[in-house]
PDB file of N, CA and C in Angstrom:
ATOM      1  N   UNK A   1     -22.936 -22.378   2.352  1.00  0.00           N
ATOM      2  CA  UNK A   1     -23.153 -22.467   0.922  1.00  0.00           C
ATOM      3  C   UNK A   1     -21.816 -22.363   0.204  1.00  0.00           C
ATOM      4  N   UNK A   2     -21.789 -22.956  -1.135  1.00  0.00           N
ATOM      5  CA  UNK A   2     -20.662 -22.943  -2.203  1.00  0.00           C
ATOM      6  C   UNK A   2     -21.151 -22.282  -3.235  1.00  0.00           C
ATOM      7  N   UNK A   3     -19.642 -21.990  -4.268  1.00  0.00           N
ATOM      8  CA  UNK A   3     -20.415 -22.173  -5.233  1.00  0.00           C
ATOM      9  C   UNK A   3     -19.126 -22.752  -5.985  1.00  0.00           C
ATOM     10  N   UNK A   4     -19.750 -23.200  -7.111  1.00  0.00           N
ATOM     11  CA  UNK A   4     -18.765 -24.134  -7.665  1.00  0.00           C
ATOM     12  C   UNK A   4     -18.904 -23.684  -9.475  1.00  0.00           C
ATOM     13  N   UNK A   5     -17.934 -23.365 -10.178  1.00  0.00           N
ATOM     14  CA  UNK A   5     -17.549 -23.059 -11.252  1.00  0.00           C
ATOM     15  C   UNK A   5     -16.814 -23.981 -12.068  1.00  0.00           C
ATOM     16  N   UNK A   6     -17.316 -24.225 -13.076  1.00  0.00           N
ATOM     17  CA  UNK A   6     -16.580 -25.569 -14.156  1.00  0.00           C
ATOM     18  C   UNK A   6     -16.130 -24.996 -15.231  1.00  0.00           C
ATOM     19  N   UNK A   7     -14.868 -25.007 -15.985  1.00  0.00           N
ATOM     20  CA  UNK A   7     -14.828 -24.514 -16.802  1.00  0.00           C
ATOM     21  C   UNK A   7     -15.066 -26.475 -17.698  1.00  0.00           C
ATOM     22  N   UNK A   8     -15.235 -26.601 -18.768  1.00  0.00           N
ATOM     23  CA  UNK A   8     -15.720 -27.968 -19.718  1.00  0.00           C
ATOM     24  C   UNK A   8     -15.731 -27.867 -21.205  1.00  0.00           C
ATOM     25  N   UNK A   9     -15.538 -28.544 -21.902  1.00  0.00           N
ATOM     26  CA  UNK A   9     -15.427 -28.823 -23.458  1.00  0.00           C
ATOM     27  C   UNK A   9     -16.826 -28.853 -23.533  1.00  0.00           C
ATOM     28  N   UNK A  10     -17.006 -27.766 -24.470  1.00  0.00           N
ATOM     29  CA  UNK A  10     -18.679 -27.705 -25.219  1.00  0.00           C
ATOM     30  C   UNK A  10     -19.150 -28.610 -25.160  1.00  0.00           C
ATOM     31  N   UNK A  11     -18.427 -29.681 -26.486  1.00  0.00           N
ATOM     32  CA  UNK A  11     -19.178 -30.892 -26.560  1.00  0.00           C
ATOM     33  C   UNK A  11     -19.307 -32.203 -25.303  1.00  0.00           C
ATOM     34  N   UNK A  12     -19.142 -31.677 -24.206  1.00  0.00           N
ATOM     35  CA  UNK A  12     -19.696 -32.574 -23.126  1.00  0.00           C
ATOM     36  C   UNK A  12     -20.769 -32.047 -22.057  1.00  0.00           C
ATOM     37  N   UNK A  13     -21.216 -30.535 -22.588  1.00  0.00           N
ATOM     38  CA  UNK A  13     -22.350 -29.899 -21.976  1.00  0.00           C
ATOM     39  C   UNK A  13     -23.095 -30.621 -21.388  1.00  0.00           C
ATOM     40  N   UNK A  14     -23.964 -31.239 -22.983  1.00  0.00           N
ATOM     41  CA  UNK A  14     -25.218 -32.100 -22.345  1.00  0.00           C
ATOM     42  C   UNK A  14     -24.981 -33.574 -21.547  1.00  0.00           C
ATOM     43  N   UNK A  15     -23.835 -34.024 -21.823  1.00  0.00           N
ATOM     44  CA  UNK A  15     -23.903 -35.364 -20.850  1.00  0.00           C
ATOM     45  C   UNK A  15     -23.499 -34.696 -19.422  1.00  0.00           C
ATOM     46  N   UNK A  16     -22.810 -33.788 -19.094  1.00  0.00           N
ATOM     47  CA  UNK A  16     -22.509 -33.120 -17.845  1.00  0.00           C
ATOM     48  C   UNK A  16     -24.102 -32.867 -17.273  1.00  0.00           C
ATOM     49  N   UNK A  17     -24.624 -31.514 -18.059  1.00  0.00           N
ATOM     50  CA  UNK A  17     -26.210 -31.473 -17.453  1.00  0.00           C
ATOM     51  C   UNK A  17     -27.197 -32.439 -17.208  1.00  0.00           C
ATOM     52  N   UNK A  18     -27.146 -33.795 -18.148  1.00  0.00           N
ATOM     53  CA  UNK A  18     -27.681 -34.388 -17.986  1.00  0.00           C
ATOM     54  C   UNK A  18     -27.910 -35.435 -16.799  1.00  0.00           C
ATOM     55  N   UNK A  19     -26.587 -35.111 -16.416  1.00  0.00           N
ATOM     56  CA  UNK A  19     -26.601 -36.256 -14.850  1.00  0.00           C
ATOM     57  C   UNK A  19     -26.357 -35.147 -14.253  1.00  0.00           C
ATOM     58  N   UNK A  20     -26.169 -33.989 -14.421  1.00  0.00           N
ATOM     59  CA  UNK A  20     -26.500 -33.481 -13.330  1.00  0.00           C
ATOM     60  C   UNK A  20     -28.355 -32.981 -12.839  1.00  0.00           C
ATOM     61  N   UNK A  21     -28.817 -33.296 -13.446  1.00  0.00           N
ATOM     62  CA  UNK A  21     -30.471 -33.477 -13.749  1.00  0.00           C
ATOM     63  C   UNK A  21     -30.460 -34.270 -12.179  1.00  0.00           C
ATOM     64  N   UNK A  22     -29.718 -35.637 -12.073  1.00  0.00           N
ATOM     65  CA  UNK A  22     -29.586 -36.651 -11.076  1.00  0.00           C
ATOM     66  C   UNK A  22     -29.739 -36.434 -10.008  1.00  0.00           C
ATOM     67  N   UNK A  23     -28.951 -35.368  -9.591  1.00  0.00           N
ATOM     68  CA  UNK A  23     -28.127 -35.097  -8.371  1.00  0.00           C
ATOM     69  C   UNK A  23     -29.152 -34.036  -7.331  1.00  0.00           C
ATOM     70  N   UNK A  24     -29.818 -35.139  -6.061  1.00  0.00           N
ATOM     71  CA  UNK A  24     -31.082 -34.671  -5.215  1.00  0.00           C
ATOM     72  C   UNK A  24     -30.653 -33.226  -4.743  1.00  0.00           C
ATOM     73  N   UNK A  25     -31.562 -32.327  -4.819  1.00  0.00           N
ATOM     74  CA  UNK A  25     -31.832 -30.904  -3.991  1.00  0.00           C
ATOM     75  C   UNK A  25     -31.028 -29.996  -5.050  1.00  0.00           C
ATOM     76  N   UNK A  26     -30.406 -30.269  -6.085  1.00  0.00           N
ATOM     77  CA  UNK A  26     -29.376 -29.271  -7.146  1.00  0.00           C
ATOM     78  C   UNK A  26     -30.351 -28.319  -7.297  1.00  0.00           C
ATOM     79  N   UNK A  27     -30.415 -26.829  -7.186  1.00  0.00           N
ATOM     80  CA  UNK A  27     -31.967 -25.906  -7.605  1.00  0.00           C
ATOM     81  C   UNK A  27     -31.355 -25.491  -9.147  1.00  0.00           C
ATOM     82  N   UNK A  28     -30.175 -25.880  -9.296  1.00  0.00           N
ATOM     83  CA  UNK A  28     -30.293 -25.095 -10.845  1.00  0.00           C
ATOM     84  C   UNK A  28     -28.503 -24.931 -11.579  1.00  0.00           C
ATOM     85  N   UNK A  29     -28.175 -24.661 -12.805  1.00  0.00           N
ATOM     86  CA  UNK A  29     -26.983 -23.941 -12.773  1.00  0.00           C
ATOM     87  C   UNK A  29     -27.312 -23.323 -13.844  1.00  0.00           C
ATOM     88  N   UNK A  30     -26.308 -22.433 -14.215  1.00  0.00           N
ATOM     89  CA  UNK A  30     -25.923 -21.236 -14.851  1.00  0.00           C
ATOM     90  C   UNK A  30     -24.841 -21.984 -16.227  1.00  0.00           C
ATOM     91  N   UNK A  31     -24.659 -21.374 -17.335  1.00  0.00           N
ATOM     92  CA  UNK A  31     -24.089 -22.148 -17.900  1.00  0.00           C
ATOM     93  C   UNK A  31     -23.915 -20.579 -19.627  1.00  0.00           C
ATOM     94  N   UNK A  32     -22.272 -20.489 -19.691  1.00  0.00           N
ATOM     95  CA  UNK A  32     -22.078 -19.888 -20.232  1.00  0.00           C
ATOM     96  C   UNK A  32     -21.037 -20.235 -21.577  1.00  0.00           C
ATOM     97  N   UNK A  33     -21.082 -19.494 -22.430  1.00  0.00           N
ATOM     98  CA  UNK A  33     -19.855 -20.338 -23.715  1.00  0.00           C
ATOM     99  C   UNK A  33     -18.758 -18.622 -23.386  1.00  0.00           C
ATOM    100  N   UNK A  34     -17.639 -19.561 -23.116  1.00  0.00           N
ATOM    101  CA  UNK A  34     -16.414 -18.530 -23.012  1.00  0.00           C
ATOM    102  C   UNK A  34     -15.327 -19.267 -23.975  1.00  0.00           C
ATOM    103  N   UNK A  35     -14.188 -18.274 -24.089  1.00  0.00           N
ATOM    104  CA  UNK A  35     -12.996 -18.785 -24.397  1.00  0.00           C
ATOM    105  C   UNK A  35     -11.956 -18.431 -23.914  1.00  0.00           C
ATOM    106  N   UNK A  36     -11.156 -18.916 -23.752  1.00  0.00           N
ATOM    107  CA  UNK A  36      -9.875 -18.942 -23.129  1.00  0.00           C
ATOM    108  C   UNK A  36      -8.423 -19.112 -23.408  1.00  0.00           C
ATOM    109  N   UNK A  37      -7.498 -19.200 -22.972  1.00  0.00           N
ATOM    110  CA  UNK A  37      -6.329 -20.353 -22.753  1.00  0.00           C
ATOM    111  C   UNK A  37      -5.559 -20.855 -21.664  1.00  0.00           C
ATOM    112  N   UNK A  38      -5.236 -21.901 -21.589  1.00  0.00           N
ATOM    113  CA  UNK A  38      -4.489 -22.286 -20.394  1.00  0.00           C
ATOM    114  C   UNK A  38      -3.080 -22.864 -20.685  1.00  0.00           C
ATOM    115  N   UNK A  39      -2.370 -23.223 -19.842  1.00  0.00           N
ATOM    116  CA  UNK A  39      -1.352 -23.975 -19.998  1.00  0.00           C
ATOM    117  C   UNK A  39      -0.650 -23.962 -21.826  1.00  0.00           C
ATOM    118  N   UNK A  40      -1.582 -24.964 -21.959  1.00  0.00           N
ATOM    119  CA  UNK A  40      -1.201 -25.196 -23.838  1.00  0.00           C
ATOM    120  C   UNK A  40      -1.183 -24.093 -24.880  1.00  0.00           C
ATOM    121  N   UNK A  41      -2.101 -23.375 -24.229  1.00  0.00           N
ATOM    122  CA  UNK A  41      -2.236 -21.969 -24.972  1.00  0.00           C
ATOM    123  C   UNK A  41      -2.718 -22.439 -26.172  1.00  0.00           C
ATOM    124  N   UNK A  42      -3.461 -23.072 -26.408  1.00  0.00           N
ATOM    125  CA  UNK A  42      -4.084 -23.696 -27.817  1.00  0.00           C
ATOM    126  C   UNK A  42      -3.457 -24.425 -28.797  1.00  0.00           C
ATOM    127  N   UNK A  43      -2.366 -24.481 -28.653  1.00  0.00           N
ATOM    128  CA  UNK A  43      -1.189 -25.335 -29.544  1.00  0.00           C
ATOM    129  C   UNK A  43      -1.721 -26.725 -29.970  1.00  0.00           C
ATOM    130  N   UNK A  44      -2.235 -26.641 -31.284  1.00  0.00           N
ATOM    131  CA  UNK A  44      -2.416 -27.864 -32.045  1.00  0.00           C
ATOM    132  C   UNK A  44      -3.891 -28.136 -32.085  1.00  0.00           C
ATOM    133  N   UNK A  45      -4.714 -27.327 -31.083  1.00  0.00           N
ATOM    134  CA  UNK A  45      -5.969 -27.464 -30.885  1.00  0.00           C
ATOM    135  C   UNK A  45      -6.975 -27.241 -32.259  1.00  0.00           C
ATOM    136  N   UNK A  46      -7.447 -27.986 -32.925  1.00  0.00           N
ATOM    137  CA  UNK A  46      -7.767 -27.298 -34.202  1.00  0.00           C
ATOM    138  C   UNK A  46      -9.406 -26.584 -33.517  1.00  0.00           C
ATOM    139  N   UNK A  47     -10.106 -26.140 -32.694  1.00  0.00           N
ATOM    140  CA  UNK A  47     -11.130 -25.399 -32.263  1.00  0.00           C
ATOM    141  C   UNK A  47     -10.517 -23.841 -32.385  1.00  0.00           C
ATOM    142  N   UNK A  48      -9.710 -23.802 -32.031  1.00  0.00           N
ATOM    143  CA  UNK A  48      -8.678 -22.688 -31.735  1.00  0.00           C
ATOM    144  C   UNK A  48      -9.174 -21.205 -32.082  1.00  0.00           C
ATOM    145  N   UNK A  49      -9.426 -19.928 -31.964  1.00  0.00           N
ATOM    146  CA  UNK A  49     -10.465 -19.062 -31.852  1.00  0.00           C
ATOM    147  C   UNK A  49      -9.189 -17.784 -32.257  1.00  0.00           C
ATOM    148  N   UNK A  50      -9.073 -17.442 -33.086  1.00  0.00           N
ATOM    149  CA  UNK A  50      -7.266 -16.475 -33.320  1.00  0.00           C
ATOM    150  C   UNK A  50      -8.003 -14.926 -33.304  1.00  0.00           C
ATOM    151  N   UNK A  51      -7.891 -14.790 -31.623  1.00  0.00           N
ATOM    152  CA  UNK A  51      -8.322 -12.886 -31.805  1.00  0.00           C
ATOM    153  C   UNK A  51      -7.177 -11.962 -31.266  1.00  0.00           C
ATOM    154  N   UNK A  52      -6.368 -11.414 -32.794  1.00  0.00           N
ATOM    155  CA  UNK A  52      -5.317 -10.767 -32.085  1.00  0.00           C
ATOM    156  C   UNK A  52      -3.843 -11.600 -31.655  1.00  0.00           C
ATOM    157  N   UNK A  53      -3.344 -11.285 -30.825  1.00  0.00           N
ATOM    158  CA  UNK A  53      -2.025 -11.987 -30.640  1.00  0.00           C
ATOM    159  C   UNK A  53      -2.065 -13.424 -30.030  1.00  0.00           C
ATOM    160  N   UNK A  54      -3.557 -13.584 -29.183  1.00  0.00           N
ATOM    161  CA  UNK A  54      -3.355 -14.982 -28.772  1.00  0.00           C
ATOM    162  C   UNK A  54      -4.240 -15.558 -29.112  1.00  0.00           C
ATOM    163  N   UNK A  55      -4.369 -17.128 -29.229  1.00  0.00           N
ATOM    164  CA  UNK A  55      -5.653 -18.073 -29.749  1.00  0.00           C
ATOM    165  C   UNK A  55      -6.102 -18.476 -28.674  1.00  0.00           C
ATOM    166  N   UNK A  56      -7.699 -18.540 -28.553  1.00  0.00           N
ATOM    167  CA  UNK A  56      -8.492 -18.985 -27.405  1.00  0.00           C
ATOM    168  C   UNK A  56      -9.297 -20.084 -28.232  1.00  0.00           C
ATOM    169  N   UNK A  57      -9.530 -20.913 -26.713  1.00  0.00           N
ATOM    170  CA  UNK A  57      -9.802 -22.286 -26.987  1.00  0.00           C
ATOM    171  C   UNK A  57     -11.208 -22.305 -26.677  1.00  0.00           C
ATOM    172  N   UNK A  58     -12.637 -22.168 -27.446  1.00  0.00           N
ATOM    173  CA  UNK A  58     -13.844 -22.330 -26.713  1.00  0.00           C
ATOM    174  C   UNK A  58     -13.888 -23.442 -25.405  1.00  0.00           C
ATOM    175  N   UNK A  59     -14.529 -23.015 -24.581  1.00  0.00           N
ATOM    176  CA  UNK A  59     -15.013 -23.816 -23.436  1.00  0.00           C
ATOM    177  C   UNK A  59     -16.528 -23.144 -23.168  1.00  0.00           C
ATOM    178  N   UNK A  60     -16.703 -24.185 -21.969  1.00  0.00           N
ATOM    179  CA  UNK A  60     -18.316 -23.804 -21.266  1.00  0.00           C
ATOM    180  C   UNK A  60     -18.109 -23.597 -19.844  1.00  0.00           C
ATOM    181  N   UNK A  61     -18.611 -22.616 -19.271  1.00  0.00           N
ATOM    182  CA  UNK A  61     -18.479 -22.145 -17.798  1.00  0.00           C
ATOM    183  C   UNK A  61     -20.390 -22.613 -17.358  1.00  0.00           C
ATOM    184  N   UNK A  62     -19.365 -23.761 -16.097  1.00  0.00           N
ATOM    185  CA  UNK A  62     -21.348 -24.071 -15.027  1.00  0.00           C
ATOM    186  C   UNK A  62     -20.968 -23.101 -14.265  1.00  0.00           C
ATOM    187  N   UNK A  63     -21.724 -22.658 -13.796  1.00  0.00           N
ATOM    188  CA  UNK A  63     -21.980 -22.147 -12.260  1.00  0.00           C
ATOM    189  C   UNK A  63     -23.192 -22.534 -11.483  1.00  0.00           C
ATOM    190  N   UNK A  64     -22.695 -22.854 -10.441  1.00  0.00           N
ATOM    191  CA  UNK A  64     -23.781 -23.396  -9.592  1.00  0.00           C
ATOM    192  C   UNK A  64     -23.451 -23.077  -7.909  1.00  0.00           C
ATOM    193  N   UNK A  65     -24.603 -23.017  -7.272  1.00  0.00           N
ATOM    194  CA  UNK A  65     -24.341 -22.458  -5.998  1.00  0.00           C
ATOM    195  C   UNK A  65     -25.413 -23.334  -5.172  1.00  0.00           C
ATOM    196  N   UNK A  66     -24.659 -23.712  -4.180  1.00  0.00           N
ATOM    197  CA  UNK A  66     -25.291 -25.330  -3.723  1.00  0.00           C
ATOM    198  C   UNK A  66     -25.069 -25.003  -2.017  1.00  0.00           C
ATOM    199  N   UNK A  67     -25.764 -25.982  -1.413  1.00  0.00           N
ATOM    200  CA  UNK A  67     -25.554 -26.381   0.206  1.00  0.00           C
ATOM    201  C   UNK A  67     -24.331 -26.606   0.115  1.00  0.00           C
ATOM    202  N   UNK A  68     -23.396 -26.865   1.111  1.00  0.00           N
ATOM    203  CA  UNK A  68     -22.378 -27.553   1.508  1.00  0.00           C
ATOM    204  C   UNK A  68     -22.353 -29.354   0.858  1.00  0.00           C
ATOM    205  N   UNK A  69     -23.282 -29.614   1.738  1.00  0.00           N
ATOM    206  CA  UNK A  69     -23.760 -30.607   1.588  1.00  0.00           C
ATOM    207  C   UNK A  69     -24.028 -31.449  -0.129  1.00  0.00           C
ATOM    208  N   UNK A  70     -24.146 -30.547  -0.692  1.00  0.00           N
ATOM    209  CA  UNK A  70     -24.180 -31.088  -2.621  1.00  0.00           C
ATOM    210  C   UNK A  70     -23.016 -30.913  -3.107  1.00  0.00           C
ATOM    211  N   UNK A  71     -21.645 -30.376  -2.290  1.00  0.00           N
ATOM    212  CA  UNK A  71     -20.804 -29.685  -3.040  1.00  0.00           C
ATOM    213  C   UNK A  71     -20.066 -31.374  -3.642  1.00  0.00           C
ATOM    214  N   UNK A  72     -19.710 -31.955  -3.223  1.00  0.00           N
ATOM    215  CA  UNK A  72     -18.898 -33.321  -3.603  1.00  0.00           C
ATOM    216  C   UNK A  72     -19.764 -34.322  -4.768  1.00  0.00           C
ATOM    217  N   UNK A  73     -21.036 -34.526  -4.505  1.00  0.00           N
ATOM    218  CA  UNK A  73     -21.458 -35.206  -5.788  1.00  0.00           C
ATOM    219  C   UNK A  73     -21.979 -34.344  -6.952  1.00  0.00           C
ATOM    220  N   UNK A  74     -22.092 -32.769  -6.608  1.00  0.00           N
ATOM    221  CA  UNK A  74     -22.104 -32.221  -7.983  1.00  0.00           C
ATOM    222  C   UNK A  74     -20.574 -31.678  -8.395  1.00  0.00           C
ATOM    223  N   UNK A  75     -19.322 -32.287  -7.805  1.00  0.00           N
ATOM    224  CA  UNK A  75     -17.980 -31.993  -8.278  1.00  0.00           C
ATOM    225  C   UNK A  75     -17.509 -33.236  -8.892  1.00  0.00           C
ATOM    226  N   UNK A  76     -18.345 -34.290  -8.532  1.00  0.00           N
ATOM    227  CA  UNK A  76     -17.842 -35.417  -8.668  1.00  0.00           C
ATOM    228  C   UNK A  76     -18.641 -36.108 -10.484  1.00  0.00           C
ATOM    229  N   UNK A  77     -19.696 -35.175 -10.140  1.00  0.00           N
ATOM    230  CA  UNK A  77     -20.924 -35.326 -11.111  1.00  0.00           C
ATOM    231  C   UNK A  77     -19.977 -34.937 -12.445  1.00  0.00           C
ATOM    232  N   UNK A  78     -20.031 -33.527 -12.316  1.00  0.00           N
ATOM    233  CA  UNK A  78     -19.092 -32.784 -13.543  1.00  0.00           C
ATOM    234  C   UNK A  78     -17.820 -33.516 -14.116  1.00  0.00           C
ATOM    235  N   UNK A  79     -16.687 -33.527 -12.840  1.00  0.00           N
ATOM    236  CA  UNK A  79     -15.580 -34.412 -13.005  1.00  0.00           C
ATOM    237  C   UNK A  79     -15.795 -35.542 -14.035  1.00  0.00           C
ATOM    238  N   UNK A  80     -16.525 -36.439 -13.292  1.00  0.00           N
ATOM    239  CA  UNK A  80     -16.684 -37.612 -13.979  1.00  0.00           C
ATOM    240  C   UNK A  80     -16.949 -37.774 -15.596  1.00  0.00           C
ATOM    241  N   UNK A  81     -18.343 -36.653 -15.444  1.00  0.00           N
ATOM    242  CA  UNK A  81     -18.980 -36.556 -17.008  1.00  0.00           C
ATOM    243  C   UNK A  81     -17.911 -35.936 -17.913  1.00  0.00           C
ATOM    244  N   UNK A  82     -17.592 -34.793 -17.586  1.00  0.00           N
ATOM    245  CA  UNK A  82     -16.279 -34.042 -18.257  1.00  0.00           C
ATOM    246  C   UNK A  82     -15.609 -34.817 -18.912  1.00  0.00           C
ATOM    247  N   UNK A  83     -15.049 -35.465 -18.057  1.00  0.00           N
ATOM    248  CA  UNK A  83     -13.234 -36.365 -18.437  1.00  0.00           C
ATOM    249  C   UNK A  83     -13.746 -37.094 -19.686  1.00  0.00           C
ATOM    250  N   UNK A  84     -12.707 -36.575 -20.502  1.00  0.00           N
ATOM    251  CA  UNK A  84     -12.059 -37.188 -21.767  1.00  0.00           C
ATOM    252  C   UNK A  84     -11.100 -37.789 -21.637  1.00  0.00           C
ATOM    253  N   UNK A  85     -10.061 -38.009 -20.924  1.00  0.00           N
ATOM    254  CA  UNK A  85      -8.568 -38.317 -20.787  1.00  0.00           C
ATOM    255  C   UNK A  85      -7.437 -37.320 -21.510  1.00  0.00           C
ATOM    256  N   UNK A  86      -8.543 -36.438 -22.172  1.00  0.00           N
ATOM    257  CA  UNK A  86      -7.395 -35.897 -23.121  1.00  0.00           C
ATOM    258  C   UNK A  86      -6.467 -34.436 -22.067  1.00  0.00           C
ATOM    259  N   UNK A  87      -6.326 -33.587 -22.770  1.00  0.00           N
ATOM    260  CA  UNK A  87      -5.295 -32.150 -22.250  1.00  0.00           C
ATOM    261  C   UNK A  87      -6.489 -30.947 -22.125  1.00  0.00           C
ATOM    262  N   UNK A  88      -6.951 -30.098 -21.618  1.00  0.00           N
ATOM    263  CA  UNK A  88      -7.420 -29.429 -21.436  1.00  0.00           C
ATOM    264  C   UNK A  88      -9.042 -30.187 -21.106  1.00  0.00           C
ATOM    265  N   UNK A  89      -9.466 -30.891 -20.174  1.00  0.00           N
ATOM    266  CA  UNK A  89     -10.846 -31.591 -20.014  1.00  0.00           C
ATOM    267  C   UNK A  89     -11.522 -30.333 -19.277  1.00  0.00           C
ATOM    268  N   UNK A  90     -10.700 -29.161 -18.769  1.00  0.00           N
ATOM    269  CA  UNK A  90     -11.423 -28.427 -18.070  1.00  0.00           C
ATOM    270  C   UNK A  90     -10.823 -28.276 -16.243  1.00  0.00           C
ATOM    271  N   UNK A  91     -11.449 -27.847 -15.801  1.00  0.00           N
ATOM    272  CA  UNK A  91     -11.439 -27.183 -14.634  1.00  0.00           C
ATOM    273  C   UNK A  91     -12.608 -27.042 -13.581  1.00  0.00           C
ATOM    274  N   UNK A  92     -12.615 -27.601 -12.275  1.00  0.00           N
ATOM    275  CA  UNK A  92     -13.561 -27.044 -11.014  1.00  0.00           C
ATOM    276  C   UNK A  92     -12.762 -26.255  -9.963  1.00  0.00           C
ATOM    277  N   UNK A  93     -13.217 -25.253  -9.624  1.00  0.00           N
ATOM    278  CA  UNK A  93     -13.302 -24.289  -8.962  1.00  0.00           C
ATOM    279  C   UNK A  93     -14.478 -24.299  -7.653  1.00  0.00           C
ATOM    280  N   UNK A  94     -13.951 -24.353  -6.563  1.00  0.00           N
ATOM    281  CA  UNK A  94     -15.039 -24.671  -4.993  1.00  0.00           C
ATOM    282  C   UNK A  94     -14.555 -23.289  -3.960  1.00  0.00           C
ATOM    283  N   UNK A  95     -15.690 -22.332  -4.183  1.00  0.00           N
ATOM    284  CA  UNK A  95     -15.383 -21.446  -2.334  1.00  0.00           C
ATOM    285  C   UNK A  95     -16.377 -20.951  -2.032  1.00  0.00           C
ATOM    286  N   UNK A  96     -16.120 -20.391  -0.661  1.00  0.00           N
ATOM    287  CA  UNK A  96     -17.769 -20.405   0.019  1.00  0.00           C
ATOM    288  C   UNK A  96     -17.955 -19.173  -0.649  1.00  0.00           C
ATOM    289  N   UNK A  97     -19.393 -19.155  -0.359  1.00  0.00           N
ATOM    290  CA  UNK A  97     -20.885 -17.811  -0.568  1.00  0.00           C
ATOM    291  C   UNK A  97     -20.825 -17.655   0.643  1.00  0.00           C
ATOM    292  N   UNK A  98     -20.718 -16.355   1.059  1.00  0.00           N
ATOM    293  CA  UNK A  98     -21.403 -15.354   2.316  1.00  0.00           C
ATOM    294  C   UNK A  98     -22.617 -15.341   2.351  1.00  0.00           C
ATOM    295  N   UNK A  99     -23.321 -14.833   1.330  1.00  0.00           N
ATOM    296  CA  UNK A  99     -24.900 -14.464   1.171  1.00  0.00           C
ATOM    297  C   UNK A  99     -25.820 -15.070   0.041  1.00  0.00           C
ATOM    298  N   UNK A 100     -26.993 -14.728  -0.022  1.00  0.00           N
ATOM    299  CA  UNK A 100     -27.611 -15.118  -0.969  1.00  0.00           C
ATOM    300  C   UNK A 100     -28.946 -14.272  -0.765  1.00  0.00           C
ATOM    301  N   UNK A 101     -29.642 -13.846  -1.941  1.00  0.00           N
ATOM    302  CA  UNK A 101     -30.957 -13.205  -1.484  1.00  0.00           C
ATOM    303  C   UNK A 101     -31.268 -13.483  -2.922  1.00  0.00           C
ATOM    304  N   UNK A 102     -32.770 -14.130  -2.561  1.00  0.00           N
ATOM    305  CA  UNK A 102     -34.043 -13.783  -3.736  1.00  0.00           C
ATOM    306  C   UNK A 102     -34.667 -12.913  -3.542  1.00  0.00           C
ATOM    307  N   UNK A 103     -34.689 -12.028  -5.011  1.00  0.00           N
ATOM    308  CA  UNK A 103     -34.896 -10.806  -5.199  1.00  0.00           C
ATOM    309  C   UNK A 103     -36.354 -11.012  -5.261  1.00  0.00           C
ATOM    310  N   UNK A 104     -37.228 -11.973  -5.918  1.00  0.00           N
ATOM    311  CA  UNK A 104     -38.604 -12.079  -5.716  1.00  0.00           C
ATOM    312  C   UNK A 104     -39.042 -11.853  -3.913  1.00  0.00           C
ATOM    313  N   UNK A 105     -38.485 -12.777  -3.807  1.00  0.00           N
ATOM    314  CA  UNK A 105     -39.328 -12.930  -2.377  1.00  0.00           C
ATOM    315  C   UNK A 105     -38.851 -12.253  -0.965  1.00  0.00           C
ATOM    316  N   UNK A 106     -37.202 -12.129  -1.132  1.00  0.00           N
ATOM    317  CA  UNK A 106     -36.285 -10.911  -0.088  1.00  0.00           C
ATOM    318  C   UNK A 106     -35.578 -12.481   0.931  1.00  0.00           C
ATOM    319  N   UNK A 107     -35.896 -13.865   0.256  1.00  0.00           N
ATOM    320  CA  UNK A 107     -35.430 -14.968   0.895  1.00  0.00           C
ATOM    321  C   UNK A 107     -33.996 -14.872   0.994  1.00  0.00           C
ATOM    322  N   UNK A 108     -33.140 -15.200   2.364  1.00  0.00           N
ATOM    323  CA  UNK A 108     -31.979 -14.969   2.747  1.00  0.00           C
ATOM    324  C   UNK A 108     -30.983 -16.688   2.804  1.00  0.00           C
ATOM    325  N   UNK A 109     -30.149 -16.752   2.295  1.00  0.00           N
ATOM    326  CA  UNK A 109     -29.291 -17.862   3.044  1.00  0.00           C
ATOM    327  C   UNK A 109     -29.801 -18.797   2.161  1.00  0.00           C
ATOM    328  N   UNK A 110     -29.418 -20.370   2.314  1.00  0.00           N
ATOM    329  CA  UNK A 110     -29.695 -21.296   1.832  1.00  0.00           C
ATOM    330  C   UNK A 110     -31.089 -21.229   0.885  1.00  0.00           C
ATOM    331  N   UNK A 111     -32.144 -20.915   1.918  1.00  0.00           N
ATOM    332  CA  UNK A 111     -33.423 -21.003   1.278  1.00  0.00           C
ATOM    333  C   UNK A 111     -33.540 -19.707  -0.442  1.00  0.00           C
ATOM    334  N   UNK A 112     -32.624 -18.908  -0.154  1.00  0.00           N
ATOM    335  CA  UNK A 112     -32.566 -18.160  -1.307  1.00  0.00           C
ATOM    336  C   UNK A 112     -32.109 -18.956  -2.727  1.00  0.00           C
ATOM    337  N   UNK A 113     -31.131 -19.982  -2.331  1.00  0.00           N
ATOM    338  CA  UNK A 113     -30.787 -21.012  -3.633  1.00  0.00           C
ATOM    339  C   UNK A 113     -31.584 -22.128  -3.881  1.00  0.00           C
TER     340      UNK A 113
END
């Protein structure tokens, strides 16, 4: 198992989720509004978020935790939908899961995601 973390520009949420709707055996993702900075450190960004000494740039964090096997067309999924061409389109993040357990049922491993 993986799991795979996106950081993404708000406004490409729903076309990201939406093909990722597509993508056979996906059980689900997680999906959070953070802010940040990277590289640019927000310079010129007019979204720009001013708490304190540094400006953070809203983004959206997926998380998703997949077979092996899904990890490339739901990286490829995001990638694709993401890209703006512009400077900050975001970020994927890929490393393995040890474990997994559903807490409903006490299901272990794959079958837990």
């Amino acid at each position: 198992m993986k799991a795979i973390i996106a950081y993404i520009k708000p406004h490409k949420l729903e076309s990201v989720t939406l093909a990722l709707h597509h993508v056979e055996g996906l059980s689900g993702v997680s999906v959070s509004d953070i802010r940040g900075f990277g590289r640019g450190r927000g310079v010129g960004v007019a979204q720009t978020i001013k708490e304190g000494p540094a400006d953070f740039i809203p983004h959206v964090r997926l998380e998703i935790v997949c077979r092996d096997a899904l990890v490339e067309p739901i990286v490829e999924t995001i990638r694709r939908e993401a890209h703006t061409g512009l400077r900050g389109d975001g970020k994927i993040f890929v490393w393995p899961v040890e474990e997994a357990v559903r807490i409903s049922t006490g299901e272990r491993g794959e079958e837990a995601v």
